[in-house]
N, C-alpha and C. Protein backbone atom coordinates (compact mmCIF):
# COMPACT_ATOMS: atom_id res chain seq x y z
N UNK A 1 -28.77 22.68 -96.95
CA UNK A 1 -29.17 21.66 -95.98
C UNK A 1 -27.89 21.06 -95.39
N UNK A 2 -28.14 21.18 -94.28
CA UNK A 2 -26.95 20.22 -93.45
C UNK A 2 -26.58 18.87 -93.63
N UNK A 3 -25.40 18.29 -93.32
CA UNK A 3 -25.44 16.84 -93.83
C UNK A 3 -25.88 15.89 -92.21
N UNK A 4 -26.75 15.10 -92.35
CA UNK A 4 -26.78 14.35 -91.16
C UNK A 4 -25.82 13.35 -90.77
N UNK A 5 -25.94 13.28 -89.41
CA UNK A 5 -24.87 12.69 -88.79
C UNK A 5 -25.14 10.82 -88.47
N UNK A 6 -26.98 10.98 -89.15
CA UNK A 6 -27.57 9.67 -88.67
C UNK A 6 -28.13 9.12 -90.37
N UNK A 7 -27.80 9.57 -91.66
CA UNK A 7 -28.12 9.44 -92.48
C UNK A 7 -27.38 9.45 -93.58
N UNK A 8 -27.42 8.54 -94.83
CA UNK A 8 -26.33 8.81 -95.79
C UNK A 8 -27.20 9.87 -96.52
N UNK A 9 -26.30 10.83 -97.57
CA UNK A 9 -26.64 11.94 -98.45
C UNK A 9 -26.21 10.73 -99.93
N UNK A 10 -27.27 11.33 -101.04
CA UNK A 10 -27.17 11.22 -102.50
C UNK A 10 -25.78 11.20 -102.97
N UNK A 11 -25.00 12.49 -102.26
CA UNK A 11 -23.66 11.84 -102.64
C UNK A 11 -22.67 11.18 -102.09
N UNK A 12 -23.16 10.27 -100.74
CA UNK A 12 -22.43 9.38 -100.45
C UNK A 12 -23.07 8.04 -100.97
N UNK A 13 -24.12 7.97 -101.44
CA UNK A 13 -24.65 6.66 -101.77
C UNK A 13 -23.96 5.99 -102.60
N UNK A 14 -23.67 4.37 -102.35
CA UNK A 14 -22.67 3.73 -102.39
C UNK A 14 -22.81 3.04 -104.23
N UNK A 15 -23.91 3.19 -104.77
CA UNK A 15 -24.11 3.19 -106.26
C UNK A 15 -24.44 3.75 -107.13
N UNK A 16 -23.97 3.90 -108.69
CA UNK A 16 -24.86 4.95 -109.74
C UNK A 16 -24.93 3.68 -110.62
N UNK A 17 -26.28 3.33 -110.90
CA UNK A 17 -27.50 4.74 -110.80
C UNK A 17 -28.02 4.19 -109.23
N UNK A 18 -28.92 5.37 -108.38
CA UNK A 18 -29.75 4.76 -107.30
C UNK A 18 -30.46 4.35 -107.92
N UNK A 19 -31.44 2.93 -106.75
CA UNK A 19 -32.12 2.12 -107.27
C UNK A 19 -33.64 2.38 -106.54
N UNK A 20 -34.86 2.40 -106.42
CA UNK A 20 -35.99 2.40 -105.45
C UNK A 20 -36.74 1.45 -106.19
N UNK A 21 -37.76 0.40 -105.62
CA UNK A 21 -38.38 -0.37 -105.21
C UNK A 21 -39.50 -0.52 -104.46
N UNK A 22 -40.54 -0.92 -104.67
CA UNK A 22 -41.52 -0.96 -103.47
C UNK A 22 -42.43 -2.26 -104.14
N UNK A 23 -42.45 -3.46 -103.59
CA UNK A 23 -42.98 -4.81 -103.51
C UNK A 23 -44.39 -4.46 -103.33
N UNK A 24 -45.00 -3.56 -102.32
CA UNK A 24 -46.24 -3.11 -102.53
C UNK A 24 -46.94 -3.34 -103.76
N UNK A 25 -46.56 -1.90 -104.56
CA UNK A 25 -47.13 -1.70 -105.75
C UNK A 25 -46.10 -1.68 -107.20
N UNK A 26 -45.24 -2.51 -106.75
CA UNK A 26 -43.96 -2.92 -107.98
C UNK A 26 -43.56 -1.59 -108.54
N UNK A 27 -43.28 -0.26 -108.19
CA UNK A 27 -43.18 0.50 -108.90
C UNK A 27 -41.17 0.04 -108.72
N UNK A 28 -40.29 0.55 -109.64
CA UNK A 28 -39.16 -0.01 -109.96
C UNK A 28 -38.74 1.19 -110.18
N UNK A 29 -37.12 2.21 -110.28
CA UNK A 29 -37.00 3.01 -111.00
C UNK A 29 -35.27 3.28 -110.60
N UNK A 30 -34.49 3.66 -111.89
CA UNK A 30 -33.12 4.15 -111.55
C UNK A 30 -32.84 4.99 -111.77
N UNK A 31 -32.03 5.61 -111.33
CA UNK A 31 -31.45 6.88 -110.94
C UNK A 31 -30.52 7.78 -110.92
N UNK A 32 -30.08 8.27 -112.10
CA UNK A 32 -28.15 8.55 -112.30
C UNK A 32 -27.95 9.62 -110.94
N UNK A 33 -26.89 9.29 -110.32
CA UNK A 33 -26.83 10.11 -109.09
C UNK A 33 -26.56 11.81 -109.84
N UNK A 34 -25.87 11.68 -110.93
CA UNK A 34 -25.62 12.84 -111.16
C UNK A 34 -26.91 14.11 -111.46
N UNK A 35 -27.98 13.14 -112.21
CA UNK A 35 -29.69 13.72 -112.28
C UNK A 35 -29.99 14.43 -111.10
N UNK A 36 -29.90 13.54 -110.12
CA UNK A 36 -30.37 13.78 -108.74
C UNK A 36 -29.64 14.80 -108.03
N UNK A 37 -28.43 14.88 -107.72
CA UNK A 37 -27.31 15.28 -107.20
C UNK A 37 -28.29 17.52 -107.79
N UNK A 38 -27.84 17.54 -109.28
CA UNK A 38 -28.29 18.28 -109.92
C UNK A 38 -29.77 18.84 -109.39
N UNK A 39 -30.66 17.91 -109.17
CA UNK A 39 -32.18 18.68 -109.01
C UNK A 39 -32.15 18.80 -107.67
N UNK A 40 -31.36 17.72 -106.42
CA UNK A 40 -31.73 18.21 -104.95
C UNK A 40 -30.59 18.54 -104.45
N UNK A 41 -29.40 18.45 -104.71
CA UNK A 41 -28.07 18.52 -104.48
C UNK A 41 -27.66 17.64 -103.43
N UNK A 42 -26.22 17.45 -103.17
CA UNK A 42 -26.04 16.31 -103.01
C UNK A 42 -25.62 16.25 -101.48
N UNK A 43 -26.33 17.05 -100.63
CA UNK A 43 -26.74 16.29 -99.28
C UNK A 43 -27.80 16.36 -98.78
N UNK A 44 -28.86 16.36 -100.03
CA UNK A 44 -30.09 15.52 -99.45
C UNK A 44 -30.05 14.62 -98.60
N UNK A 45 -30.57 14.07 -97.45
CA UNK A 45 -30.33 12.69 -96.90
C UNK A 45 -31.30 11.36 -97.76
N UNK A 46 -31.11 10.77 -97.42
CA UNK A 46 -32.12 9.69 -98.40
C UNK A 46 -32.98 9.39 -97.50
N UNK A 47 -33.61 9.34 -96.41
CA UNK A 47 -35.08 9.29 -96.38
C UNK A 47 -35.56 10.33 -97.22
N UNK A 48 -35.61 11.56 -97.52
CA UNK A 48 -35.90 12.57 -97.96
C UNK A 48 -36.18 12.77 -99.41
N UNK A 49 -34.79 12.06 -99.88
CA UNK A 49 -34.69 11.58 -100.97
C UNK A 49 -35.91 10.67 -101.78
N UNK A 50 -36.29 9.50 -100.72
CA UNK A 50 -36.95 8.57 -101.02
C UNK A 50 -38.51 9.33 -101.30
N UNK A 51 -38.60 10.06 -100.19
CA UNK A 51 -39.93 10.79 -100.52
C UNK A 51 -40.27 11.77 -101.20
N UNK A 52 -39.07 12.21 -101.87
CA UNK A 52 -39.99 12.88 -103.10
C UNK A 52 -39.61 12.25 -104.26
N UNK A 53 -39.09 11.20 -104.20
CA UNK A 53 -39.08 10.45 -105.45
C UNK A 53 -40.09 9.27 -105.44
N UNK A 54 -40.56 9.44 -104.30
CA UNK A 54 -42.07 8.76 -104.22
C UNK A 54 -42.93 8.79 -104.01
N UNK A 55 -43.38 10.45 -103.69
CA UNK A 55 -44.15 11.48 -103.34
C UNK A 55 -45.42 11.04 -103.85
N UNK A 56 -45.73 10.87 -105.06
CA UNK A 56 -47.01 10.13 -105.78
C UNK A 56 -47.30 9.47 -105.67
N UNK A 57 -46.88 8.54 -104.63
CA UNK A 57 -47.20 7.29 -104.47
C UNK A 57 -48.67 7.48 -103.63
N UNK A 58 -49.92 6.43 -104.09
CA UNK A 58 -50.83 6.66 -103.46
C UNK A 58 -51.33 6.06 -101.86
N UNK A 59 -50.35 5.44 -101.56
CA UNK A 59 -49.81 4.85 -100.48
C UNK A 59 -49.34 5.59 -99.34
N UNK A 60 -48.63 6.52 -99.94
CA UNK A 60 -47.83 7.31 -98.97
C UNK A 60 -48.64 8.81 -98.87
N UNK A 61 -49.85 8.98 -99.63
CA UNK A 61 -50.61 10.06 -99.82
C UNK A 61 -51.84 9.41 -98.88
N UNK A 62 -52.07 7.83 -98.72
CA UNK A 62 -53.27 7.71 -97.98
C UNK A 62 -53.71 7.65 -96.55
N UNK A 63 -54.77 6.65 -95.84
CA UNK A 63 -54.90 6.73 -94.76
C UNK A 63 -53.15 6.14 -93.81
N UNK A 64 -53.08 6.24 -92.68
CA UNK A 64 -51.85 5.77 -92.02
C UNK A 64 -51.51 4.63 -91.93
N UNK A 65 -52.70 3.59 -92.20
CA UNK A 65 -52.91 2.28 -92.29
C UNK A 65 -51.92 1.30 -93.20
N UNK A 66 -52.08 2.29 -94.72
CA UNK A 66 -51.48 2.01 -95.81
C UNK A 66 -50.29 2.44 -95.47
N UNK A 67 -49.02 1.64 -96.22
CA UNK A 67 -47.74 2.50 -95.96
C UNK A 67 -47.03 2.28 -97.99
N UNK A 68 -46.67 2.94 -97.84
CA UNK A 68 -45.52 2.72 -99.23
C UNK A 68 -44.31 2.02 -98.37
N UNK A 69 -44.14 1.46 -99.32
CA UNK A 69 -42.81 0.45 -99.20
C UNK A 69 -41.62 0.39 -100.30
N UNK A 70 -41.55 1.88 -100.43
CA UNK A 70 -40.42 1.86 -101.19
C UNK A 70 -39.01 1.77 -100.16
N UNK A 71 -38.47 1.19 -101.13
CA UNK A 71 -36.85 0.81 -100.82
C UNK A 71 -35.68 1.45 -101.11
N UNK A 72 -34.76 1.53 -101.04
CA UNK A 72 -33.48 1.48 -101.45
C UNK A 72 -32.94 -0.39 -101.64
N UNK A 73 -33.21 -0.95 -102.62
CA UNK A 73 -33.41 -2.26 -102.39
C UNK A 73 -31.26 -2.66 -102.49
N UNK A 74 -30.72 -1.89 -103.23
CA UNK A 74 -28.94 -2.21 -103.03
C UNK A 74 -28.51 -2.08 -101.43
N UNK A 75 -28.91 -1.80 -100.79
CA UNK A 75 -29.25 -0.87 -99.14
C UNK A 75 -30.12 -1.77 -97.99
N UNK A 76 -31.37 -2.16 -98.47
CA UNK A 76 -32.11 -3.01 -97.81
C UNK A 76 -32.43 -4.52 -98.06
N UNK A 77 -31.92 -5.26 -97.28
CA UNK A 77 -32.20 -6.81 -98.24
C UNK A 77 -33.57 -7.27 -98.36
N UNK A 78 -34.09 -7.57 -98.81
CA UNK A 78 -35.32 -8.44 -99.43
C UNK A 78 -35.84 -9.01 -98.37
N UNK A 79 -37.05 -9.24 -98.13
CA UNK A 79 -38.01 -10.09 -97.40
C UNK A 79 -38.04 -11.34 -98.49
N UNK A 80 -37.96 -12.69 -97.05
CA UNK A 80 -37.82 -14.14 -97.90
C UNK A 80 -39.26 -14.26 -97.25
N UNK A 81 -39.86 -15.52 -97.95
CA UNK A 81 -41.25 -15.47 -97.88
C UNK A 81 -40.77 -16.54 -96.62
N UNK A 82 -41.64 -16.95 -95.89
CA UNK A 82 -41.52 -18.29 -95.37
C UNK A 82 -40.25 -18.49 -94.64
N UNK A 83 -39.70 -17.74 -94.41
CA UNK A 83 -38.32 -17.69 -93.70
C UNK A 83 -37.84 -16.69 -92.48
């Protein structure tokens, strides 16, 4: 796989372990880059990334309505409530 020119790859990601997140349905999980690096190699891009490490999600399997909201939460800052 090519490396994109509009996307970071697994092995440029700026922490070990990666982190994903989704406030949705609280699923939480970390990630030794080296695990990862190993099973997709390491210029996966990370949208890509994100979706098959969240592939099960029943969110992202359902109508279009629903969305998964997983994160890269070291990457994406937080929604403040009320703000």
């Amino acid at each position: 796989m090519m490396r994109s020119r509009t996307h970071s790859n697994i092995g440029t990601f700026p922490t070990d372990p990666i982190e994903i997140e989704c406030e949705e349905c609280g699923r939480y999980g970390r990630y030794s880059k080296a695990v990862l690096i190993k099973r997709y190699g390491e210029d996966l891009v990370l949208p890509d990334l994100l979706k098959a490490i969240s592939g099960d999600c029943e969110n992202r399997l359902g109508p279009a309505t629903l969305a998964c909201g997983a994160i890269y939460p070291r990457l994406v800052p937080r929604r403040r409530e009320g703000g």
